[in-house]
PDB file of N, CA and C in Angstrom:
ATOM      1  N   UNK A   1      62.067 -58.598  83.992  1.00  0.00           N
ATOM      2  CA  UNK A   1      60.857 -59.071  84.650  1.00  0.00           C
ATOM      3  C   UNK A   1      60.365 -60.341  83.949  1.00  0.00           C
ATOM      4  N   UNK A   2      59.870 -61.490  84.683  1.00  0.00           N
ATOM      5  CA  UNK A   2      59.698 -62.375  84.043  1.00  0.00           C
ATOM      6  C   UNK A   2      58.460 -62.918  83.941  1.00  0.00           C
ATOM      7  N   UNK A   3      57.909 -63.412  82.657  1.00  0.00           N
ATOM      8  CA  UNK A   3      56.548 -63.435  82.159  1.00  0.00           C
ATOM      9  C   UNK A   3      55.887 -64.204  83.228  1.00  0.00           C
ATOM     10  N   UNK A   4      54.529 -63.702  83.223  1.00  0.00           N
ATOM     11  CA  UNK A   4      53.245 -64.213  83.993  1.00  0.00           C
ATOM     12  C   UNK A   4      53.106 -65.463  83.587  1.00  0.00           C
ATOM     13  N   UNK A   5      52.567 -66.780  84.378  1.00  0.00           N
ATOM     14  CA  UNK A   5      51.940 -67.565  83.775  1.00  0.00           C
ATOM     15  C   UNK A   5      50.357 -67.432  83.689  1.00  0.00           C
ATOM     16  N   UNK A   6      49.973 -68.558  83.148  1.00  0.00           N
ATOM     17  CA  UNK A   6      48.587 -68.156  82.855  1.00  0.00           C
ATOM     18  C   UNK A   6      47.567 -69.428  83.525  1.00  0.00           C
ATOM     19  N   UNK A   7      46.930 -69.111  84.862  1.00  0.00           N
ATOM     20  CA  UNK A   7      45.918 -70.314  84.686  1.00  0.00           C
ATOM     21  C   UNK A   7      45.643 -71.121  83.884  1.00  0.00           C
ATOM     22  N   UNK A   8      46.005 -72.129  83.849  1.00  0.00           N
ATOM     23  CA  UNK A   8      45.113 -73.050  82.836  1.00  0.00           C
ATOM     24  C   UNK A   8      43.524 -72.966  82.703  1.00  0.00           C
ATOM     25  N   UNK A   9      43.574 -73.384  84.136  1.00  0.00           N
ATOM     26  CA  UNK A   9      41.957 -73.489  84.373  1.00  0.00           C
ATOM     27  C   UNK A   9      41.389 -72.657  83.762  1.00  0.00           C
ATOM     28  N   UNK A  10      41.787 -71.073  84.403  1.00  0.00           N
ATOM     29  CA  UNK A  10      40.897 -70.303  84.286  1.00  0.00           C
ATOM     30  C   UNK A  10      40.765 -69.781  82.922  1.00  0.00           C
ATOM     31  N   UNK A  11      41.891 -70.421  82.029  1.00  0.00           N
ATOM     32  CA  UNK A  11      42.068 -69.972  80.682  1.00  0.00           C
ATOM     33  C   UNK A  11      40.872 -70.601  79.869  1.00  0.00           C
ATOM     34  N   UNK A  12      40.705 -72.088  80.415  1.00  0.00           N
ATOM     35  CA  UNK A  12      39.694 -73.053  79.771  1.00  0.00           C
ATOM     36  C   UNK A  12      38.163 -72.123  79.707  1.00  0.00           C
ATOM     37  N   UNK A  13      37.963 -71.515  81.203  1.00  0.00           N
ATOM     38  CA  UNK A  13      36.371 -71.246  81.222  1.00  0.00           C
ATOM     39  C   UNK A  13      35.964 -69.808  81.031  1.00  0.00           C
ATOM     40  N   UNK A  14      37.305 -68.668  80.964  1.00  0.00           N
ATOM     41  CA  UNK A  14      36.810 -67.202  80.550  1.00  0.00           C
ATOM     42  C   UNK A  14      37.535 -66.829  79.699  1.00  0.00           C
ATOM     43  N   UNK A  15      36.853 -66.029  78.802  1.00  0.00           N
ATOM     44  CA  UNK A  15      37.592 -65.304  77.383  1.00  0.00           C
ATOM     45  C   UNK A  15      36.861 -63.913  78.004  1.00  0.00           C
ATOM     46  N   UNK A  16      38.259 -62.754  77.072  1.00  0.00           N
ATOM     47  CA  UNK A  16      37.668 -61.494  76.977  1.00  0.00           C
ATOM     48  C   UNK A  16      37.193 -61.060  76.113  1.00  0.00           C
ATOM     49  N   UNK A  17      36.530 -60.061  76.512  1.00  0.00           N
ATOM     50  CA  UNK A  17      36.035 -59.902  74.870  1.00  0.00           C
ATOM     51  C   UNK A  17      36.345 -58.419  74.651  1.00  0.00           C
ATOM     52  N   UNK A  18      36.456 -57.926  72.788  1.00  0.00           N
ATOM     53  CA  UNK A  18      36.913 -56.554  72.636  1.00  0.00           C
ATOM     54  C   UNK A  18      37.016 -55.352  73.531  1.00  0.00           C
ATOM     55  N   UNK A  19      35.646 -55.752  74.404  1.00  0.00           N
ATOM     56  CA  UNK A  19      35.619 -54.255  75.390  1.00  0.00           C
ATOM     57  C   UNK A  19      36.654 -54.548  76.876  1.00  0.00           C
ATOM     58  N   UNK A  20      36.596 -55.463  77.186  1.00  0.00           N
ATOM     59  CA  UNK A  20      37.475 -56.075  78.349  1.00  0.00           C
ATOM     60  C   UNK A  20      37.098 -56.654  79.210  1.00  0.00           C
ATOM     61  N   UNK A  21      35.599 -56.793  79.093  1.00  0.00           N
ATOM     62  CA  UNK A  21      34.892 -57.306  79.724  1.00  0.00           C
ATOM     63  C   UNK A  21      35.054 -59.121  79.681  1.00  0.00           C
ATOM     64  N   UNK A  22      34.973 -60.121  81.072  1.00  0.00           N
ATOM     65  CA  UNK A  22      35.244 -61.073  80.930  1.00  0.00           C
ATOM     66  C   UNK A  22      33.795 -62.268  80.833  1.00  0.00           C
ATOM     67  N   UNK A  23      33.947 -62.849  79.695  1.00  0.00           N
ATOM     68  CA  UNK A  23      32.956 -63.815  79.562  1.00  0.00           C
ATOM     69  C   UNK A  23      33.245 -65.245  79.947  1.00  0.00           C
ATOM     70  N   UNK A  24      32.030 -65.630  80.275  1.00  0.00           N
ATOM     71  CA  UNK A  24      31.853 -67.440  80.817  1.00  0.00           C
ATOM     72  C   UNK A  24      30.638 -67.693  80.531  1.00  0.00           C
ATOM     73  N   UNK A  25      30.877 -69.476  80.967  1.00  0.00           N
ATOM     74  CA  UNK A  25      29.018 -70.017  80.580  1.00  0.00           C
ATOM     75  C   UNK A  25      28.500 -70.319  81.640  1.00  0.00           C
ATOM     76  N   UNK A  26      27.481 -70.556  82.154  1.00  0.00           N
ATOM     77  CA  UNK A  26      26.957 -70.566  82.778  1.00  0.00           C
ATOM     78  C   UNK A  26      26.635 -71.710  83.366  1.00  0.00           C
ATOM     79  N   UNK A  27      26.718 -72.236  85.260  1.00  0.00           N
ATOM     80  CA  UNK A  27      26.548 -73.485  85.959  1.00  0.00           C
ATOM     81  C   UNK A  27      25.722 -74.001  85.615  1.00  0.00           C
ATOM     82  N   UNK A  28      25.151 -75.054  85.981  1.00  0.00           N
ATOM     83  CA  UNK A  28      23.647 -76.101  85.999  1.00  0.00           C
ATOM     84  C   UNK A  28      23.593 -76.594  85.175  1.00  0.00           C
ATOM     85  N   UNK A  29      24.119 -76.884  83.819  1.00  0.00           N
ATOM     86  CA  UNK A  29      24.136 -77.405  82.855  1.00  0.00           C
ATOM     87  C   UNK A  29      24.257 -78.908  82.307  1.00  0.00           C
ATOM     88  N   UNK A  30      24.642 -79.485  83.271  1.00  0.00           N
ATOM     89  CA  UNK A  30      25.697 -80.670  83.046  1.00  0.00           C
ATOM     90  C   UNK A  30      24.724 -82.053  82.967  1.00  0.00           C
ATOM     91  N   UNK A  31      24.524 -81.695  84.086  1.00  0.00           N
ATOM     92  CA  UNK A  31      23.155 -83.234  84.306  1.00  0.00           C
ATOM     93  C   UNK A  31      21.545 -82.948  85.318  1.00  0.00           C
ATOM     94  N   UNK A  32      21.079 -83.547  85.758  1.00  0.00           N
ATOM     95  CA  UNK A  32      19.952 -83.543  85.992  1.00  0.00           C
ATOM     96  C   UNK A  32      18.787 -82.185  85.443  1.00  0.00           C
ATOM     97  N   UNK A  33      18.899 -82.535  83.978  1.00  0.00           N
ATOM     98  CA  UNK A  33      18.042 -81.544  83.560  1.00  0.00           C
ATOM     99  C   UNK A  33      16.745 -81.769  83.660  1.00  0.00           C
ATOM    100  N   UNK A  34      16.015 -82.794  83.366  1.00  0.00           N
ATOM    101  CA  UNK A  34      14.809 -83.343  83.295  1.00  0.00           C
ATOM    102  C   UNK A  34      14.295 -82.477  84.317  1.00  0.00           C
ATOM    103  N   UNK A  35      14.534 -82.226  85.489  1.00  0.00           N
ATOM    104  CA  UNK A  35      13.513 -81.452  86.314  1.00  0.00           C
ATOM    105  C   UNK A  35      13.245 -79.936  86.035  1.00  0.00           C
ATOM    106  N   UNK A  36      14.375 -79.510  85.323  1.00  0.00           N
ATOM    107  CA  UNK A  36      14.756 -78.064  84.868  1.00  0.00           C
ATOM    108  C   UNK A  36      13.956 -77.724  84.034  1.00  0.00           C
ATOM    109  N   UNK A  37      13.047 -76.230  84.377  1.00  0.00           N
ATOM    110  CA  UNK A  37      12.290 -76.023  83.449  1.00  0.00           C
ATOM    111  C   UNK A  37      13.013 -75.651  81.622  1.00  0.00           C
ATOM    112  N   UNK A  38      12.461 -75.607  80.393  1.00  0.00           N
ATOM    113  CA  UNK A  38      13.311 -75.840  79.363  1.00  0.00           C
ATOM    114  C   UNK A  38      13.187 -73.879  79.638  1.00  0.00           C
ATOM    115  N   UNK A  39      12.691 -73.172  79.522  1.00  0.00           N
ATOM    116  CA  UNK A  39      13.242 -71.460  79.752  1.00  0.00           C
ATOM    117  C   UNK A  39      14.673 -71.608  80.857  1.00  0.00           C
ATOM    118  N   UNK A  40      14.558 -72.009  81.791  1.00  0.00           N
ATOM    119  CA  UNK A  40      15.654 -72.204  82.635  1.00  0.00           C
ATOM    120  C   UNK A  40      17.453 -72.273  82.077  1.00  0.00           C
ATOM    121  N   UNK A  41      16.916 -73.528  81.229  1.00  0.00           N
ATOM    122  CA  UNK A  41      17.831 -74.006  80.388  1.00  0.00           C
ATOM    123  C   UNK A  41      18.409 -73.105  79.428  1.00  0.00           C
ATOM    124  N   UNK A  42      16.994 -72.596  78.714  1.00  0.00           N
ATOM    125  CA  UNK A  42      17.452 -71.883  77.506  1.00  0.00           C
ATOM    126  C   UNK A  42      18.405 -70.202  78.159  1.00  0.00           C
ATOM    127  N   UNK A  43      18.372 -70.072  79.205  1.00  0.00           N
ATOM    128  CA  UNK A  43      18.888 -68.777  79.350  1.00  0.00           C
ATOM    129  C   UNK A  43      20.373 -69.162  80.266  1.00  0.00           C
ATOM    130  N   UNK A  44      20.336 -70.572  80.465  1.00  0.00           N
ATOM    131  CA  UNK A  44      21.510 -70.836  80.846  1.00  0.00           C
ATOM    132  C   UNK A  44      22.570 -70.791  80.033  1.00  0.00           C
ATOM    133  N   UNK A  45      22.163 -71.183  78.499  1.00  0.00           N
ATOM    134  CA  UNK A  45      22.629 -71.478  77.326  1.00  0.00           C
ATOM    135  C   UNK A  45      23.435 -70.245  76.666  1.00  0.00           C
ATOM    136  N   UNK A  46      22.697 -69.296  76.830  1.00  0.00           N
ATOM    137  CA  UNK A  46      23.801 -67.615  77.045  1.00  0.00           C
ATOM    138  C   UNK A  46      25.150 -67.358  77.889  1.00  0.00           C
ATOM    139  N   UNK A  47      26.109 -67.042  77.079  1.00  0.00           N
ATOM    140  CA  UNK A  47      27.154 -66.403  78.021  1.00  0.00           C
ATOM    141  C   UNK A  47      26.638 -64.973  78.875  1.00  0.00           C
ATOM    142  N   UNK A  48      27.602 -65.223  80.091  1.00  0.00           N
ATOM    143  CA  UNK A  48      27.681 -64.799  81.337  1.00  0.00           C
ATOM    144  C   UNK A  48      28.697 -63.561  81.431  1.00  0.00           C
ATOM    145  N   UNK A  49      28.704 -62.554  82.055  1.00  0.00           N
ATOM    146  CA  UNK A  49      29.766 -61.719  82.230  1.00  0.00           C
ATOM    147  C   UNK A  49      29.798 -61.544  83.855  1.00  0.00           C
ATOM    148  N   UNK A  50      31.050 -62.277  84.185  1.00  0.00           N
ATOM    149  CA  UNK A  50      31.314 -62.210  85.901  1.00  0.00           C
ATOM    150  C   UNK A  50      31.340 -60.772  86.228  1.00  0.00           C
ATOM    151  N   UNK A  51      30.794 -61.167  87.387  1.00  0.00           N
ATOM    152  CA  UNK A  51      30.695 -59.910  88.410  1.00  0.00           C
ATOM    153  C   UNK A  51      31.744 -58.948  88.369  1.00  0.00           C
ATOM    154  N   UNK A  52      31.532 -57.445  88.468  1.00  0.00           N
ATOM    155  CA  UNK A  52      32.666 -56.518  88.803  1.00  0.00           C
ATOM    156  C   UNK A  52      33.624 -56.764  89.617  1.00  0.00           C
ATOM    157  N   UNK A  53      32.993 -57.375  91.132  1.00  0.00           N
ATOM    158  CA  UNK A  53      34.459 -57.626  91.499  1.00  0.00           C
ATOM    159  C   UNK A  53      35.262 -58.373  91.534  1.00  0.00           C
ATOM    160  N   UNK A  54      34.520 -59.179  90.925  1.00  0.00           N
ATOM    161  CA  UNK A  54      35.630 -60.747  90.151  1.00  0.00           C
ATOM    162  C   UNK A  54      36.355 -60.115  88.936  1.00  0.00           C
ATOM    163  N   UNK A  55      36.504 -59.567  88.444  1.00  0.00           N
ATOM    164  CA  UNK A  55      37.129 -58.843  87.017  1.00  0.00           C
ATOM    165  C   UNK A  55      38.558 -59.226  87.625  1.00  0.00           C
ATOM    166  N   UNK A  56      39.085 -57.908  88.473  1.00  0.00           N
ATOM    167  CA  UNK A  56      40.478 -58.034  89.047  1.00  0.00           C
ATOM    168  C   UNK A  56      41.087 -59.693  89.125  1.00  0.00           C
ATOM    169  N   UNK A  57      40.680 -60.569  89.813  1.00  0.00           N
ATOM    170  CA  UNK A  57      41.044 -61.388  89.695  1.00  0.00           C
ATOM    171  C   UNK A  57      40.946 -62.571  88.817  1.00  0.00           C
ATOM    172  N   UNK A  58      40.307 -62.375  87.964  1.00  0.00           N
ATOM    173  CA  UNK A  58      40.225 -63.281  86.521  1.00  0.00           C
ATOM    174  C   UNK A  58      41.722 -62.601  85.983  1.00  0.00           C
ATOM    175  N   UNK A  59      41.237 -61.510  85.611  1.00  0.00           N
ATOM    176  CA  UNK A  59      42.440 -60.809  84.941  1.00  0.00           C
ATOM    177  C   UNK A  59      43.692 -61.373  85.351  1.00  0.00           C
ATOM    178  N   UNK A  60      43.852 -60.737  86.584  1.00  0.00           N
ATOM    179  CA  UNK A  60      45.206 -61.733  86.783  1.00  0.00           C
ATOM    180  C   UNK A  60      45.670 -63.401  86.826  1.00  0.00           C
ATOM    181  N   UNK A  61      44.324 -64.542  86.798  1.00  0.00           N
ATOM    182  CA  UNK A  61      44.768 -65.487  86.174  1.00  0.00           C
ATOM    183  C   UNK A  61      45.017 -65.529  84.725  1.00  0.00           C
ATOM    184  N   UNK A  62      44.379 -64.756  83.748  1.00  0.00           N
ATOM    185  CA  UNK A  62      44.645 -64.857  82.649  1.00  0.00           C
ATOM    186  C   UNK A  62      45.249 -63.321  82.218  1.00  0.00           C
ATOM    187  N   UNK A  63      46.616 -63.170  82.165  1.00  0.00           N
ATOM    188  CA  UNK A  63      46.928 -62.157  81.914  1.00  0.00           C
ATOM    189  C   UNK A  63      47.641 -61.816  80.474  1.00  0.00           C
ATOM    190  N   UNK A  64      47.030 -62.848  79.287  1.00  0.00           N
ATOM    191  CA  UNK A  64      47.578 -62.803  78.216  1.00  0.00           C
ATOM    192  C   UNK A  64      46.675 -62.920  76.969  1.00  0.00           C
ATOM    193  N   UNK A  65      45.523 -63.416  77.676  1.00  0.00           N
ATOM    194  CA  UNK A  65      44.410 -63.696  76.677  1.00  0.00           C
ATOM    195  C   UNK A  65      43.275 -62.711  76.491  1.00  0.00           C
TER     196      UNK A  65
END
């Protein structure tokens, strides 16, 4: 059987973590902050754990990490 590859992409923006659960950061970040309230910001600034039924398919882009 021959090895999986691995998203790149998706390798760049989610890690797992010990429990198996998959982490990311969070959108809005990038530019037009000035209008953004700074609480807004600050809780953007926390990692994210995608939705349950996105799990399955993260997993299988990254099936090594």
């Amino acid at each position: 059987m021959p090895k999986i590859k691995t998203n790149r992409g998706a390798a760049k923006r989610f890690k797992r973590t010990a429990s198996g659960a998959i982490k990311c950061y969070a959108s809005h970040r990038r530019h037009i902050l000035t209008k953004k309230s700074t609480k807004r910001k600050r809780q953007l600034r926390s990692p994210q754990y995608i939705h349950p039924s996105d799990v399955r398919s993260a997993l299988r882009m990254i099936p090594y990490c």
